[in-house]
Protein backbone atom coordinates (compact mmCIF):
# COMPACT_ATOMS: atom_id res chain seq x y z
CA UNK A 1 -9.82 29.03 3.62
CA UNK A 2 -8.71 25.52 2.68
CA UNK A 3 -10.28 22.83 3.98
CA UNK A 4 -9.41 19.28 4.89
CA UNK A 5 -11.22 17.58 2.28
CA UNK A 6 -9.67 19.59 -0.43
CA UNK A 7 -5.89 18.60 0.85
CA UNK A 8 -6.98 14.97 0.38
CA UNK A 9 -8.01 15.92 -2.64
CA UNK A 10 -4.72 16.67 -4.25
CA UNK A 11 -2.75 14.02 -2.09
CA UNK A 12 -5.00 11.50 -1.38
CA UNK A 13 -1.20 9.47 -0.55
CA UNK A 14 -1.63 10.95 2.91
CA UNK A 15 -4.12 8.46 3.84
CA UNK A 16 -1.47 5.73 2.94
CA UNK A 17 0.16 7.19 6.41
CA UNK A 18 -0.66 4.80 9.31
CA UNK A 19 -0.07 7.04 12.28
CA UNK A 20 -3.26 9.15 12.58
CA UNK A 21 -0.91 11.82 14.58
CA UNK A 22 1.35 11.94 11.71
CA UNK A 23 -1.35 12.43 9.23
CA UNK A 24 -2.97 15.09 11.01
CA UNK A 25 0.19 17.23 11.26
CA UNK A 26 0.82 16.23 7.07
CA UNK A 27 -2.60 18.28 6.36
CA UNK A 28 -2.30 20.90 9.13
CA UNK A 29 0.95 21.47 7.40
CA UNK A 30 -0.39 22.22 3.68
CA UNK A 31 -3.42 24.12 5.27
CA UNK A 32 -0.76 26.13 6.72
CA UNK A 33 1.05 26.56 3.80
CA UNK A 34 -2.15 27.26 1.84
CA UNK A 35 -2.91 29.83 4.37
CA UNK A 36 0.11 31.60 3.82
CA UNK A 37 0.05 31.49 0.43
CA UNK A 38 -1.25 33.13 -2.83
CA UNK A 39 -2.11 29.69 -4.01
CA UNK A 40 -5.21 27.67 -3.47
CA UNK A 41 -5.42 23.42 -3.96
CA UNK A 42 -6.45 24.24 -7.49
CA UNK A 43 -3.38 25.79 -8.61
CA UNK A 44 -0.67 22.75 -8.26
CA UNK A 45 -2.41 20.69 -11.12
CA UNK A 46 -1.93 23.86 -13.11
CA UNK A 47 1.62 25.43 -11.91
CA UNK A 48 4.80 23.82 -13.50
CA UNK A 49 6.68 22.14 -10.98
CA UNK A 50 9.56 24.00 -11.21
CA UNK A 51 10.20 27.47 -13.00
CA UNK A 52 13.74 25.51 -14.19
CA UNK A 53 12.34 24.30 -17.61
CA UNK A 54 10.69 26.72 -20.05
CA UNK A 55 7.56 25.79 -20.95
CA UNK A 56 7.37 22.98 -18.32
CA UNK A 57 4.56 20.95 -19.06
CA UNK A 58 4.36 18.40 -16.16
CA UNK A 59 2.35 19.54 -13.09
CA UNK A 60 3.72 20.62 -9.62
CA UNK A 61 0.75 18.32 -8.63
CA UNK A 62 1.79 15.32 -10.90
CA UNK A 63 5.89 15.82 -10.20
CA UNK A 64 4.68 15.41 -6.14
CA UNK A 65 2.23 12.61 -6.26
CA UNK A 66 4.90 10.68 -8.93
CA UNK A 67 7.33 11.34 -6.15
CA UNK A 68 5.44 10.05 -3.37
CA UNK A 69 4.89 6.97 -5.52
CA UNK A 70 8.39 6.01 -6.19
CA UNK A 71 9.54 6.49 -2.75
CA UNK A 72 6.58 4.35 -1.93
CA UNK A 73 8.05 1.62 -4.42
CA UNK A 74 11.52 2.31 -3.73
CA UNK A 75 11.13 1.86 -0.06
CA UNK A 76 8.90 -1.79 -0.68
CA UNK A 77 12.59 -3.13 -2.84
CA UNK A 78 14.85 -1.87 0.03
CA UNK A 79 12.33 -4.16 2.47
CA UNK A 80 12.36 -7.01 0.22
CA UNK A 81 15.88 -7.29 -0.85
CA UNK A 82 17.88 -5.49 2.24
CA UNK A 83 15.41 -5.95 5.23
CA UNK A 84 17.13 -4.80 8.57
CA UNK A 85 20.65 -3.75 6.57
CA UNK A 86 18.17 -0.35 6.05
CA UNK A 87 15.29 -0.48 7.39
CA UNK A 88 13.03 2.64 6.30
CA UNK A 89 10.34 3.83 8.50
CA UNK A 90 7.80 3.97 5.66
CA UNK A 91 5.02 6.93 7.47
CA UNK A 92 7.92 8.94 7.95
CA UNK A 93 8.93 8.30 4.40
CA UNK A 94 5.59 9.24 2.94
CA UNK A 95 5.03 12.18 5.38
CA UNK A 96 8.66 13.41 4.20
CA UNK A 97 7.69 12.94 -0.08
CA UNK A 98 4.35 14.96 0.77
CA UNK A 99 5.72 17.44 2.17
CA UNK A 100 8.96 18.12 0.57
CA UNK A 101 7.74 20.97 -1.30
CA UNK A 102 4.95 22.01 0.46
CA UNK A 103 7.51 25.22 1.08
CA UNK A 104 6.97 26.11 -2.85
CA UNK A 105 3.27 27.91 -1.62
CA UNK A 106 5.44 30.54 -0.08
CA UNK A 107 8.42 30.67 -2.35
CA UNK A 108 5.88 30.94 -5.22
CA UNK A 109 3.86 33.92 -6.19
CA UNK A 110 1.11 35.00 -9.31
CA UNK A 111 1.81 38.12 -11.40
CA UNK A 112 0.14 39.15 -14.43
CA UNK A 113 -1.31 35.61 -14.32
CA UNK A 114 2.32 34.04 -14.58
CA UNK A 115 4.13 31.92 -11.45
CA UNK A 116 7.00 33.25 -10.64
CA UNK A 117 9.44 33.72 -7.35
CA UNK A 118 8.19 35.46 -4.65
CA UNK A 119 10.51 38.26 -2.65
CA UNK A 120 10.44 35.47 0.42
CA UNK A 121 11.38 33.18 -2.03
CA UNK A 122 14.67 35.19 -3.16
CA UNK A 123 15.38 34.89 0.53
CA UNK A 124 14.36 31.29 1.51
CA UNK A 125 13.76 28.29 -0.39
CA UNK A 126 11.34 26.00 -0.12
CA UNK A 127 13.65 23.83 1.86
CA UNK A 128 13.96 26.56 4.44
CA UNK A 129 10.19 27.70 4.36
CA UNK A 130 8.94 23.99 3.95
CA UNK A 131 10.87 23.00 7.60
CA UNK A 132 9.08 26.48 9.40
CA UNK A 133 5.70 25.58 8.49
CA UNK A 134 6.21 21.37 9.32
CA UNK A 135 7.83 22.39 12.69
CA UNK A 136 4.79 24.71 13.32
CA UNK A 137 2.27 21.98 12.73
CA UNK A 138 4.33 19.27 15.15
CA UNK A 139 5.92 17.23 12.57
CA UNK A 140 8.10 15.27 14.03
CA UNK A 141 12.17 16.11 12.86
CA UNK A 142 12.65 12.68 10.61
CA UNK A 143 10.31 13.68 8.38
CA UNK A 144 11.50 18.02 8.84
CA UNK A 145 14.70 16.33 8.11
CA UNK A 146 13.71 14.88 4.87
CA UNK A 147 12.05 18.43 3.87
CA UNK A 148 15.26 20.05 4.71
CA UNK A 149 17.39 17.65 3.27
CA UNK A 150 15.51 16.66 -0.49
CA UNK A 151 17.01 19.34 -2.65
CA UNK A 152 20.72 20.88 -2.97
CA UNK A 153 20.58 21.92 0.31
CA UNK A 154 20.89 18.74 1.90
CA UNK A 155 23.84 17.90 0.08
CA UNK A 156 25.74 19.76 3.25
CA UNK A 157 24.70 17.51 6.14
CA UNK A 158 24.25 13.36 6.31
CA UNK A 159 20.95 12.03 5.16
CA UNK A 160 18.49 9.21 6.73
CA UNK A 161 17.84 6.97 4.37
CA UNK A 162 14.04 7.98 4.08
CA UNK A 163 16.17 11.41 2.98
CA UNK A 164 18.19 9.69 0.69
CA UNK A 165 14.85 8.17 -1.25
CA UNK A 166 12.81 11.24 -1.32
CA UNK A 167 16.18 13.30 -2.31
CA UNK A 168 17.17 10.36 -5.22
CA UNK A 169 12.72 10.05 -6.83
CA UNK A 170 12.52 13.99 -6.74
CA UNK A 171 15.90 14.73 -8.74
CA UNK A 172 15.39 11.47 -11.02
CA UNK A 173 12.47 13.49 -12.73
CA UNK A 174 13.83 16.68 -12.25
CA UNK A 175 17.78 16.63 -13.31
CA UNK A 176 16.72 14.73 -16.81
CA UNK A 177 14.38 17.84 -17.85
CA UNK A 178 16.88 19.94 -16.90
CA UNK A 179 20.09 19.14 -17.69
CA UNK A 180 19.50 15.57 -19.73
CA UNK A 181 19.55 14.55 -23.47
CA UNK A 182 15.70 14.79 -23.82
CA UNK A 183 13.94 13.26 -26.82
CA UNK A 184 12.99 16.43 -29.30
């Protein structure tokens, strides 16, 4: 069973969340999703973070954590330079980047040592998945929201702007590896 102290372990960013509450339901939410999972703590600084890119050679771990950051970052410009034109409620931005993927423990599966797509995740993406286990744990819908809303999914409805951040830092490092010019 996963334990508390081994979710802070990988995202030690949920600590930068001020609303104990909110905190709380971030960790129930990946001990859920460890739970429920094939997957332990140990496997996202080993797993690619996305089965997109042969080879991949950046982390599931690192892609998260990097994402977390630059939402972080983006959201302190936005305050500096646009202050009430967009305010962003920055817990519910942070709880959003942690969790975006947190659905990936279900959608992902080992075989013959390999990641690859589970059967549930034919079905469901982590979007889908990711939503289910937040809303289980209490999270609150702003930050469901930005799970549902961060990948090609969300592209359907109208986006917060905490959405619009976590959506723009994940596919900044993602879209480059997989469709951009990329250094040989």
């Amino acid at each position: 069973m996963t334990t508390r102290e081994e979710v802070l372990e990988v995202w030690p960013e949920i600590e930068w969340i001020d609303s104990e509450e909110l905190r709380e339901q971030v960790l129930a939410t990946w001990i859920l999703g460890f739970e429920n999972s094939p997957l332990d703590p140990a496997d996202l600084d080993q797993m690619p973070f996305t089965l997109h890119v042969e080879n991949c050679s950046v982390s599931f771990l690192a892609h998260k954590r990097l994402v977390v950051h630059l939402a972080a970052r983006c959201s302190e410009g936005i305050d500096e330079f646009m202050g009430e034109a967009m305010p962003v409620d920055r817990d519910t931005l942070i709880a959003g980047a942690i969790l975006a993927d947190v659905g990936k423990l279900l959608e992902y599966e080992k075989k013959d040592g390999e990641l690859v797509q589970s059967r549930r995740g034919q079905y469901l993406r982590h979007p889908f998945t990711g939503v289910g286990l937040a809303m289980e744990c209490g999270v609150p819908d702003a930050v469901c929201h930005i799970v549902a809303t961060h990948a090609g999914e969300g592209n359907l409805v109208k986006r917060t702007p905490e959405a619009w951040i976590v959506h723009h830092a994940d596919f900044m490092t993602y879209e480059p590896l997989v469709k951009g010019l990329m250094p040989e």
